[in-house]
N, C-alpha and C. Protein backbone atom coordinates (compact mmCIF):
# COMPACT_ATOMS: atom_id res chain seq x y z
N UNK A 1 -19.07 3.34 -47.78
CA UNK A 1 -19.12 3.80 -46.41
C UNK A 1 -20.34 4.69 -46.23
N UNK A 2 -21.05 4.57 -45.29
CA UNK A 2 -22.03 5.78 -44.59
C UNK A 2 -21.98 6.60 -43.49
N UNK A 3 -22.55 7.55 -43.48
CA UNK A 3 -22.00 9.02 -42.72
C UNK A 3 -23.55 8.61 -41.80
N UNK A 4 -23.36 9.54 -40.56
CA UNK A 4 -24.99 9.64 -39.86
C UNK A 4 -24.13 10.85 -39.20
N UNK A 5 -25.24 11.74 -38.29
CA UNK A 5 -24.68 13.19 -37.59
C UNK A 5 -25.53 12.65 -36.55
N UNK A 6 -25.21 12.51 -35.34
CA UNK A 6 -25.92 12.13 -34.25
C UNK A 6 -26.36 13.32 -33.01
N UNK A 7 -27.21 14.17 -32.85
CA UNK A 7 -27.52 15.53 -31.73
C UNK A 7 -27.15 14.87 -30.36
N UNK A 8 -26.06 15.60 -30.24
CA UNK A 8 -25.88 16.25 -28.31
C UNK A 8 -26.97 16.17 -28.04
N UNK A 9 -26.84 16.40 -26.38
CA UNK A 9 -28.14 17.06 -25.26
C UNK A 9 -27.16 17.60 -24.49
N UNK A 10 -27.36 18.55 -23.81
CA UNK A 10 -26.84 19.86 -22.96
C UNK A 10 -25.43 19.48 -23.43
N UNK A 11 -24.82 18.87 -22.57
CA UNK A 11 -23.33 18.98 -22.47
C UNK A 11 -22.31 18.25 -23.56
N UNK A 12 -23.13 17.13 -24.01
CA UNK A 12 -22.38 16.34 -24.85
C UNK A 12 -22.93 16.88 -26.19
N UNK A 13 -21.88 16.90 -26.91
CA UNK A 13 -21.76 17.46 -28.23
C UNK A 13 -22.50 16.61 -29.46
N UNK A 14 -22.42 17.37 -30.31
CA UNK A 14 -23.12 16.59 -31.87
C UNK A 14 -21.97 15.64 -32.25
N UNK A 15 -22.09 14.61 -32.50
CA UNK A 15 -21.00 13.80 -32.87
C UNK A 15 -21.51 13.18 -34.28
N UNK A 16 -20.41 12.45 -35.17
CA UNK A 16 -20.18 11.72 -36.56
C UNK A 16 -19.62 10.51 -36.55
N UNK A 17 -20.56 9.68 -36.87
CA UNK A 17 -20.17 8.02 -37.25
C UNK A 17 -20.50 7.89 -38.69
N UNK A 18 -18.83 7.70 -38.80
CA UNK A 18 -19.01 6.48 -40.28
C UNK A 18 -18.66 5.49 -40.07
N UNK A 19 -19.50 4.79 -40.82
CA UNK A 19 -19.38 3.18 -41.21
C UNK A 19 -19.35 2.67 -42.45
N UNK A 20 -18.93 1.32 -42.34
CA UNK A 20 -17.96 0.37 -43.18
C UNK A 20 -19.65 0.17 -43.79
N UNK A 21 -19.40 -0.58 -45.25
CA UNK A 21 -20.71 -1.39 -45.67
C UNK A 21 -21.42 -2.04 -45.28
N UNK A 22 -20.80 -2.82 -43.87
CA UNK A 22 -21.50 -3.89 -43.11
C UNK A 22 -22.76 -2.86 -41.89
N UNK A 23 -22.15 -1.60 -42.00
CA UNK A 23 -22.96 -0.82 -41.37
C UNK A 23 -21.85 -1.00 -39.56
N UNK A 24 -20.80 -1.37 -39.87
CA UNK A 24 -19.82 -1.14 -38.61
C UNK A 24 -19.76 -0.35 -38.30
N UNK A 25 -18.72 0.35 -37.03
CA UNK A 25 -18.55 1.95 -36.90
C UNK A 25 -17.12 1.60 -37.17
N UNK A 26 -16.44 2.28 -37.87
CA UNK A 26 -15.45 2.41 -38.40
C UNK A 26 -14.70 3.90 -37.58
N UNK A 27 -15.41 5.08 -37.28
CA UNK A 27 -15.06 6.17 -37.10
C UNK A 27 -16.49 7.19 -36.27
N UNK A 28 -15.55 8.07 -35.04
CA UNK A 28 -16.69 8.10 -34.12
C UNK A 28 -16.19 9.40 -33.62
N UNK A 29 -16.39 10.76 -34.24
CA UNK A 29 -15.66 11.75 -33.86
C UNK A 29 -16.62 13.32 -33.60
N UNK A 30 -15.98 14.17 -33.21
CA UNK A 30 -17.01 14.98 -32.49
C UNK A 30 -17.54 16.24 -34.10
N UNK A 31 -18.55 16.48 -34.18
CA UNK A 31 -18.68 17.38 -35.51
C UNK A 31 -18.09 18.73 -35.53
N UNK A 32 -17.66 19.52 -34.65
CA UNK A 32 -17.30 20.67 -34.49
C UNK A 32 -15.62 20.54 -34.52
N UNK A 33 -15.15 19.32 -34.45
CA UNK A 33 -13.58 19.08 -34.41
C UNK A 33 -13.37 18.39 -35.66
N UNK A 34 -12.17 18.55 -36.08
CA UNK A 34 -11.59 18.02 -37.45
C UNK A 34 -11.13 16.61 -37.53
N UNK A 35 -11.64 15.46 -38.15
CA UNK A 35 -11.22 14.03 -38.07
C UNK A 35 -9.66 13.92 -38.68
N UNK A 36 -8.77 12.61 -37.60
CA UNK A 36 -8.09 12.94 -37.50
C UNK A 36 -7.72 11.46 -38.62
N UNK A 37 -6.70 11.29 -38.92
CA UNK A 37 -6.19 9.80 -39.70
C UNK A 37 -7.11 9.38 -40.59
N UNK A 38 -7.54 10.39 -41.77
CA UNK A 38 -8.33 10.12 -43.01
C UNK A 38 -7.85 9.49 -44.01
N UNK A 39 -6.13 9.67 -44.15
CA UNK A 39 -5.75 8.70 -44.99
C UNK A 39 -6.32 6.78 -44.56
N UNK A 40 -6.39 6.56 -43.30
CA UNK A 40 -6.99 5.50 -42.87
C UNK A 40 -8.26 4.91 -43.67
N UNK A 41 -9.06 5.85 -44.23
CA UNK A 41 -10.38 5.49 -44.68
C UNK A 41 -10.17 5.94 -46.31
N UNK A 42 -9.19 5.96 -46.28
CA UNK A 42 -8.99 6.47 -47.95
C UNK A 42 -9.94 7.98 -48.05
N UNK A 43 -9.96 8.43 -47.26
CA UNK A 43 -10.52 10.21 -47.39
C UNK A 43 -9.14 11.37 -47.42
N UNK A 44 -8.03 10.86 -47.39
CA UNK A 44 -7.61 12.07 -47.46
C UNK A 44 -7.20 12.82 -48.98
N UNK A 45 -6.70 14.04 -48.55
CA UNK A 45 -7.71 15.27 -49.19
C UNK A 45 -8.65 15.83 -49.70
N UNK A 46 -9.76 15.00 -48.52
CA UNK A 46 -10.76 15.69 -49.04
C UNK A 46 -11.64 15.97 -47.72
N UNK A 47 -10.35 16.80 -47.02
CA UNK A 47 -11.09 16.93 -45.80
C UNK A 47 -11.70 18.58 -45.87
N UNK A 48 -12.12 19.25 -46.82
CA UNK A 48 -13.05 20.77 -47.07
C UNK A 48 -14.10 19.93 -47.54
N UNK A 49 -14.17 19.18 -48.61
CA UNK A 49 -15.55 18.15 -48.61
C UNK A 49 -16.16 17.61 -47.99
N UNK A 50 -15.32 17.01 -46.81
CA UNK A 50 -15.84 16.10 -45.87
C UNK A 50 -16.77 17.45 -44.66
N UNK A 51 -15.80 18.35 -44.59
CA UNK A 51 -16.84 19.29 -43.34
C UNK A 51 -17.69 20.40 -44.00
N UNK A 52 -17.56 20.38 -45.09
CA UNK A 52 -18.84 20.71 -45.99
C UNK A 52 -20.40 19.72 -45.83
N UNK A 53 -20.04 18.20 -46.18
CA UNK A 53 -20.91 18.13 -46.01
C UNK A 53 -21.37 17.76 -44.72
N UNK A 54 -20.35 17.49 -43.82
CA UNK A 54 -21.06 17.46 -41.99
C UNK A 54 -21.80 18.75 -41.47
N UNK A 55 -21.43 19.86 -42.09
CA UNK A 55 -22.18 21.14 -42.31
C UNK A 55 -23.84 20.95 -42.90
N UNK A 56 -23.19 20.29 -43.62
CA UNK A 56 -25.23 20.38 -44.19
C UNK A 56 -25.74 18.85 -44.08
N UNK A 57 -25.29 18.39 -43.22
CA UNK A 57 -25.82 16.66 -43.06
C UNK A 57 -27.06 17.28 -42.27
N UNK A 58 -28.11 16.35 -42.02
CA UNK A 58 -29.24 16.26 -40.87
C UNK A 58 -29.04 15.10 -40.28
N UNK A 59 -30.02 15.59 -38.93
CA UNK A 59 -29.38 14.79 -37.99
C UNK A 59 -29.87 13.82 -38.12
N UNK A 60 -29.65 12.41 -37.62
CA UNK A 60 -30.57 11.19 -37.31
C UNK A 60 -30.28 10.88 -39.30
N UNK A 61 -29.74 10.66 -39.95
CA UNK A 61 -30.46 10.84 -41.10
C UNK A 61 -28.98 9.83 -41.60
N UNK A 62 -29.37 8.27 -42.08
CA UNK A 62 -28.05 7.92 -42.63
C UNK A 62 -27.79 8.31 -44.12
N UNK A 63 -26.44 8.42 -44.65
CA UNK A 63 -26.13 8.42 -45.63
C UNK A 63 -25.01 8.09 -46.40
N UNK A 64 -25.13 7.45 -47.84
CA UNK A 64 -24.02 7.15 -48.29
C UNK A 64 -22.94 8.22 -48.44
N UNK A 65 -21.68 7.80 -48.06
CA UNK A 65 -20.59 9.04 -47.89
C UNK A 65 -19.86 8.93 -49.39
N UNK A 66 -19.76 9.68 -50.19
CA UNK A 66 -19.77 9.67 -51.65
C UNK A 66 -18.82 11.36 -51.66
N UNK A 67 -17.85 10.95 -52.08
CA UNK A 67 -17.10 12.15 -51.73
C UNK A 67 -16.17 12.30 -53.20
């Protein structure tokens, strides 16, 4: 799966897409709010990892999500 952090402009917020290998969007949620149904993606418990690294992701910038 890959992570990207996508920048707001004024009103709309920084948002987080991950995607499947095919480069799908699998998941499309806001960065300042907590993703919700991680067991779905096989991420759960490791949701202090996961907003760790949405914390230090850059923006525009894809990456493999390796958790």
């Amino acid at each position: 799966m890959y992570i990207i952090k996508v920048k707001g402009k004024a009103k709309i917020p920084d948002y987080i897409q991950i995607r499947d290998e095919n480069f799908v969007l699998v998941a499309y949620f806001r960065a300042d709010r907590p993703m919700k149904n991680l067991e779905k993606f096989g991420l759960e418990g490791k949701e202090d990892a996961l907003e760790a690294l949405i914390n230090e992701l850059p923006f525009g910038k894809l990456q493999k999500l390796e958790l």
